[in-house]
C-alpha atoms as a PDB file:
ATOM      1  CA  UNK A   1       0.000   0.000   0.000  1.00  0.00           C
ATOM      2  CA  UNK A   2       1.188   3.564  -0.782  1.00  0.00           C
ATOM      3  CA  UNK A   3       2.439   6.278   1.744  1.00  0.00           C
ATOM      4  CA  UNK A   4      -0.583   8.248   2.898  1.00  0.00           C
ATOM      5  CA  UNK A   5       0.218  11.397   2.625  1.00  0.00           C
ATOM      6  CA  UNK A   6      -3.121  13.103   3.429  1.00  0.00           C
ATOM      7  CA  UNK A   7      -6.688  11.566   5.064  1.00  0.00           C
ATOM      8  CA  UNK A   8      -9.604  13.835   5.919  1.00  0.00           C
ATOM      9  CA  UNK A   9     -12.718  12.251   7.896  1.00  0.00           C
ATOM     10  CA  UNK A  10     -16.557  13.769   6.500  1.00  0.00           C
ATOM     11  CA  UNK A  11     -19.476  12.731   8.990  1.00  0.00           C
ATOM     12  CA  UNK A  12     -22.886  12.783   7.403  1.00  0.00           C
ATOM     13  CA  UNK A  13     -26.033  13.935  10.407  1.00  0.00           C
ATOM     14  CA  UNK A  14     -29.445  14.275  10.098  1.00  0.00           C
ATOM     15  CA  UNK A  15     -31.345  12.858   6.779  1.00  0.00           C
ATOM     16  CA  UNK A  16     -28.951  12.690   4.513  1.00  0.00           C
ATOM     17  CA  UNK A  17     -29.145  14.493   1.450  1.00  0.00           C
ATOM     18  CA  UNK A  18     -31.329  16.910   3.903  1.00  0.00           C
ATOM     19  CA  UNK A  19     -29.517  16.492   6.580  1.00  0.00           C
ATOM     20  CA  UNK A  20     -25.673  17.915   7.417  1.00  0.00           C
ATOM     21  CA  UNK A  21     -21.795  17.329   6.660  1.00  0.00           C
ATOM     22  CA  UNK A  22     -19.221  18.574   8.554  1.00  0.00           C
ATOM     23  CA  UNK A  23     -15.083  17.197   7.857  1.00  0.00           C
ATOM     24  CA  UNK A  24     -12.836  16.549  10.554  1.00  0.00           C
ATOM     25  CA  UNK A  25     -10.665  19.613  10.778  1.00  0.00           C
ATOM     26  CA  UNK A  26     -13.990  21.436  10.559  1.00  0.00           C
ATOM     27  CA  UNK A  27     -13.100  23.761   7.428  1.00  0.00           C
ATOM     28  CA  UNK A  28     -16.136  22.211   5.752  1.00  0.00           C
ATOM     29  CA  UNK A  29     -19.247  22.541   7.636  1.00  0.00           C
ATOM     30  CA  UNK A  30     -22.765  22.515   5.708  1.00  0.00           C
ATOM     31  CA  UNK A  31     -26.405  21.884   5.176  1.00  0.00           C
ATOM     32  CA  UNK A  32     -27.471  19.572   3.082  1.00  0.00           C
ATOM     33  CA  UNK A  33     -30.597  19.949   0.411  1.00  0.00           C
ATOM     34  CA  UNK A  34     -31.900  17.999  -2.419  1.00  0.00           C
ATOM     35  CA  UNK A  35     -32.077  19.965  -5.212  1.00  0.00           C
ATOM     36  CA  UNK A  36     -35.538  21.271  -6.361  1.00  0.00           C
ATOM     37  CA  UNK A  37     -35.382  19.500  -9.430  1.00  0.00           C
ATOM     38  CA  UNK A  38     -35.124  16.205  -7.409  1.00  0.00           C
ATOM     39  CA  UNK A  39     -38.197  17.443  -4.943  1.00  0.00           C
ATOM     40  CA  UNK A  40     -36.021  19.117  -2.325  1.00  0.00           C
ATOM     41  CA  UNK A  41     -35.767  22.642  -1.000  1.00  0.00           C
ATOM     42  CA  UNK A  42     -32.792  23.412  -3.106  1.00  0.00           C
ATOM     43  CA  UNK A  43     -31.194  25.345   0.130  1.00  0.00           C
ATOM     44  CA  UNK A  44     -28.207  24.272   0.513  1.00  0.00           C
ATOM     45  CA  UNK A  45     -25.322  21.774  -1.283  1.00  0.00           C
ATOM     46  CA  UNK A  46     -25.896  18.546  -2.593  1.00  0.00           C
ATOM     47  CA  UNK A  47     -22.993  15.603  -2.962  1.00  0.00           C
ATOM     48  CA  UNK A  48     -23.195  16.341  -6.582  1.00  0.00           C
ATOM     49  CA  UNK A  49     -22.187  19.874  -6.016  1.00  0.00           C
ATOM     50  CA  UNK A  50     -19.245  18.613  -3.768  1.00  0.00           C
ATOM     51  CA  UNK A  51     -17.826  15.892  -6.234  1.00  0.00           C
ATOM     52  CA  UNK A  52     -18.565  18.342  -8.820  1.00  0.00           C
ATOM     53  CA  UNK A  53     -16.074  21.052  -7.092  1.00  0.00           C
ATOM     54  CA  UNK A  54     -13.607  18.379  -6.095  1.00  0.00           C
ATOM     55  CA  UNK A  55     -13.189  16.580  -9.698  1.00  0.00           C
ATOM     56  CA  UNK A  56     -12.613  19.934 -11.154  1.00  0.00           C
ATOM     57  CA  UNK A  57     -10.218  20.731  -8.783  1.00  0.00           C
ATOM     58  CA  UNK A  58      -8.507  17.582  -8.607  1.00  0.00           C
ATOM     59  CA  UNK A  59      -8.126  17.292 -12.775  1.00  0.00           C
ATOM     60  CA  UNK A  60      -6.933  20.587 -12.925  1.00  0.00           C
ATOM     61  CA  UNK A  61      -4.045  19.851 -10.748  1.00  0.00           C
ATOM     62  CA  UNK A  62      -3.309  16.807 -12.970  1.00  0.00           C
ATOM     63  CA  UNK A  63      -3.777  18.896 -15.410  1.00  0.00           C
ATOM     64  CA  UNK A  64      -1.070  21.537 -14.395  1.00  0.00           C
ATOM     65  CA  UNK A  65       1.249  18.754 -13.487  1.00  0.00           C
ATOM     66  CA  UNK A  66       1.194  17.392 -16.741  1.00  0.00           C
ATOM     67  CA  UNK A  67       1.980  20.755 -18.273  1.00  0.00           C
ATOM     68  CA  UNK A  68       4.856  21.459 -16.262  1.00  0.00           C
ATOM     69  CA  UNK A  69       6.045  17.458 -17.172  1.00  0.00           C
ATOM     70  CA  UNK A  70       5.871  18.225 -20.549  1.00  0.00           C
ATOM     71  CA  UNK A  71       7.160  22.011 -20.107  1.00  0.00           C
ATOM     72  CA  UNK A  72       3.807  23.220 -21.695  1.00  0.00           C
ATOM     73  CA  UNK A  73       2.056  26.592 -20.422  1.00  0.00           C
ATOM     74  CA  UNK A  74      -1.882  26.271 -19.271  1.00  0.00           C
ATOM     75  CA  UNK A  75      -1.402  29.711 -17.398  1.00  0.00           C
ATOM     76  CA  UNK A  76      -5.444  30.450 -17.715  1.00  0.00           C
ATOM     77  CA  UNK A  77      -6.287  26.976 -17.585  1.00  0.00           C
ATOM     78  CA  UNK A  78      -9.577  26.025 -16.270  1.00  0.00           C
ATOM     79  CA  UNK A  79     -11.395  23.057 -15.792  1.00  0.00           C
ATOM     80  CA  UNK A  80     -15.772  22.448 -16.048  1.00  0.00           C
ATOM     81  CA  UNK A  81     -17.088  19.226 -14.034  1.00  0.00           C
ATOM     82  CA  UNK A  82     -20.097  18.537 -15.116  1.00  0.00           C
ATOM     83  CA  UNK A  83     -22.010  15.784 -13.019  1.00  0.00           C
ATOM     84  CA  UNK A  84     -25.639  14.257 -14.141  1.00  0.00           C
ATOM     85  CA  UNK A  85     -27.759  12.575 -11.425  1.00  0.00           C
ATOM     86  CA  UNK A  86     -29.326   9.497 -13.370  1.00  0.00           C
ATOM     87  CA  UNK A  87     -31.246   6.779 -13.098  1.00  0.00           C
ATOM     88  CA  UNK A  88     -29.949   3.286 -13.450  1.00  0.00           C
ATOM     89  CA  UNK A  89     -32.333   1.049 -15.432  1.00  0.00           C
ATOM     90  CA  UNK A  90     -30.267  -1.849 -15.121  1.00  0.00           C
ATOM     91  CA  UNK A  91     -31.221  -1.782 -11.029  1.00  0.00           C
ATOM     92  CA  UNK A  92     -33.416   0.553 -10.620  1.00  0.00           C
ATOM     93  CA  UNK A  93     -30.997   2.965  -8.398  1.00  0.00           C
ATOM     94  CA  UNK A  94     -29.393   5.728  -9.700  1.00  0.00           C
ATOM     95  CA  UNK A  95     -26.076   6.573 -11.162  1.00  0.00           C
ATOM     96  CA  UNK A  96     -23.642   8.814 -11.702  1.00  0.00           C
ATOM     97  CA  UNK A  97     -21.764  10.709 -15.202  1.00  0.00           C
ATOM     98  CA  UNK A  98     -19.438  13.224 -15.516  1.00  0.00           C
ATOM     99  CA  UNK A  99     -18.289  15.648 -18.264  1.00  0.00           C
ATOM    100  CA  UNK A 100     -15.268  17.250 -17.647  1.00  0.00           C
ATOM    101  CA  UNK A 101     -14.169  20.482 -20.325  1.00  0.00           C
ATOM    102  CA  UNK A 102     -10.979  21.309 -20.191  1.00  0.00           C
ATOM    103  CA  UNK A 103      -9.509  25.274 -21.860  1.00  0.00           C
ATOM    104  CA  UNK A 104      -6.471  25.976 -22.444  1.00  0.00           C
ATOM    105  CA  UNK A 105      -5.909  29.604 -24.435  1.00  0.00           C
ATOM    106  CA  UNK A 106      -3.877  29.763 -27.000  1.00  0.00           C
ATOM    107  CA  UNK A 107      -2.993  26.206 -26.881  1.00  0.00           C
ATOM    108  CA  UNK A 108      -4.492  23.954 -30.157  1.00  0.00           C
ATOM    109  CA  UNK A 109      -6.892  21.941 -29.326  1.00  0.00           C
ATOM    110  CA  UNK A 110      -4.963  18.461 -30.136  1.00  0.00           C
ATOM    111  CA  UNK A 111      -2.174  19.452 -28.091  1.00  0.00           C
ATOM    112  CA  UNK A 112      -4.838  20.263 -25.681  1.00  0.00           C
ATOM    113  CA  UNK A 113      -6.753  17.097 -25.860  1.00  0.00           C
ATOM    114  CA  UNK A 114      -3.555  14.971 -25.437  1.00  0.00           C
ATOM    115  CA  UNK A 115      -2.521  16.906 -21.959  1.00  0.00           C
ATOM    116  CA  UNK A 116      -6.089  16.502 -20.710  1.00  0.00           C
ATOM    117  CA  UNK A 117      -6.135  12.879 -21.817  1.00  0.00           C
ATOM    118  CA  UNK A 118      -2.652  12.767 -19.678  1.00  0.00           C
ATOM    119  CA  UNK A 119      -4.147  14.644 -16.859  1.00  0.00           C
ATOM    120  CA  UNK A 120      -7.237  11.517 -16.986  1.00  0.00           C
ATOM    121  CA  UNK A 121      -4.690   9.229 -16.661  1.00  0.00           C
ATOM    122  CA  UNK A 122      -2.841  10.498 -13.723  1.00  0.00           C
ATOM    123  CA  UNK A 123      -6.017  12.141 -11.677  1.00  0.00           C
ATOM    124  CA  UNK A 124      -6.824  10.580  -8.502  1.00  0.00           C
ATOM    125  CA  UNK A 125     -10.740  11.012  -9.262  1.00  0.00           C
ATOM    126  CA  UNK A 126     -10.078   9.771 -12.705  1.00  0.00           C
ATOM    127  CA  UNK A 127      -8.448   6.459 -11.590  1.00  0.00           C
ATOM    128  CA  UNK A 128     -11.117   6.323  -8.826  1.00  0.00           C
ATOM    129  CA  UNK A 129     -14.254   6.300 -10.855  1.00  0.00           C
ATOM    130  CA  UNK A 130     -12.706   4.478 -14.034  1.00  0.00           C
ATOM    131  CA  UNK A 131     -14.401   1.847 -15.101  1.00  0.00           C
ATOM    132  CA  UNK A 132     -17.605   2.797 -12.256  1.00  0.00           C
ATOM    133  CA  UNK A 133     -19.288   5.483 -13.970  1.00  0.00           C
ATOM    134  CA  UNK A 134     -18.987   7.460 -17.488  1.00  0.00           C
ATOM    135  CA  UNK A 135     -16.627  10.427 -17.816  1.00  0.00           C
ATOM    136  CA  UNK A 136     -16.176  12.028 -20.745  1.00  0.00           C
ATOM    137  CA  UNK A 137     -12.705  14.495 -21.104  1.00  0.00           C
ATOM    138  CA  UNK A 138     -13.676  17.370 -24.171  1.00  0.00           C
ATOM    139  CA  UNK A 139     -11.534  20.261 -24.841  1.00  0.00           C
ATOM    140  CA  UNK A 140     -13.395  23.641 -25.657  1.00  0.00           C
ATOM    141  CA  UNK A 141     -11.963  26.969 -26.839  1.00  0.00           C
ATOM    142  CA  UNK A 142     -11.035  29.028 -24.552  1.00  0.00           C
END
């Protein structure tokens, strides 16, 4: 097993996706809400919005540290997560997908799409869901 070099504990209270999430070190600290679209009050976040955040966050690290790798600039660089709340047919349950759009300005968009297909290759929420649920790596202009 690897060297950990970080852990962070979440606790989940109350009813769930209504209820509240706090982490251990207590820099995250929130209410939960379904969104309205899914019948809830729509006041507050929502896993989605949190895994959402954190994939974006974490690819665009990958992301930068494949740049610097291959001593390419992304200065400007951003990175879109989008995650759909579905349901599964196969069981009934639901599922998850994920688009992720990567810009880079001023960078062509096959050199682009080869760093971003590096950066799925190396990101710890990339190599996490691979294989679970759909994610789809685009490149858009900037």
């Amino acid at each position: 097993m690897s060297d950990v070099l970080y852990s962070i504990d979440a606790l989940s209270t109350g009813d769930a996706r209504n209820g509240h999430v706090r982490t251990s070190d207590g820099a995250l600290d929130l209410d939960l809400a379904a969104p309205s679209s899914m019948g809830g009050s729509g006041n507050g976040f929502n896993p989605e919005q949190l895994f959402a955040a954190g994939y974006a966050a974490c690819f665009h690290g990958a992301l930068k540290a494949v740049a610097r790798e291959k001593k390419s600039s992304v200065e400007d660089s951003s990175v879109e997560s989008k995650v759909d709340f579905l349901k599964d047919a196969s069981d009934g349950g639901f599922r998850l997908a994920v688009t992720l759009t990567v810009r880079i300005p001023g960078m062509e968009e096959e050199a682009a799409q080869e760093l971003a297909d590096a950066a799925h290759a190396m990101c710890p929420y990339s190599k996490a869901t691979r294989g679970n649920i759909d994610v789809t790596v685009t490149v858009a202009d900037a």
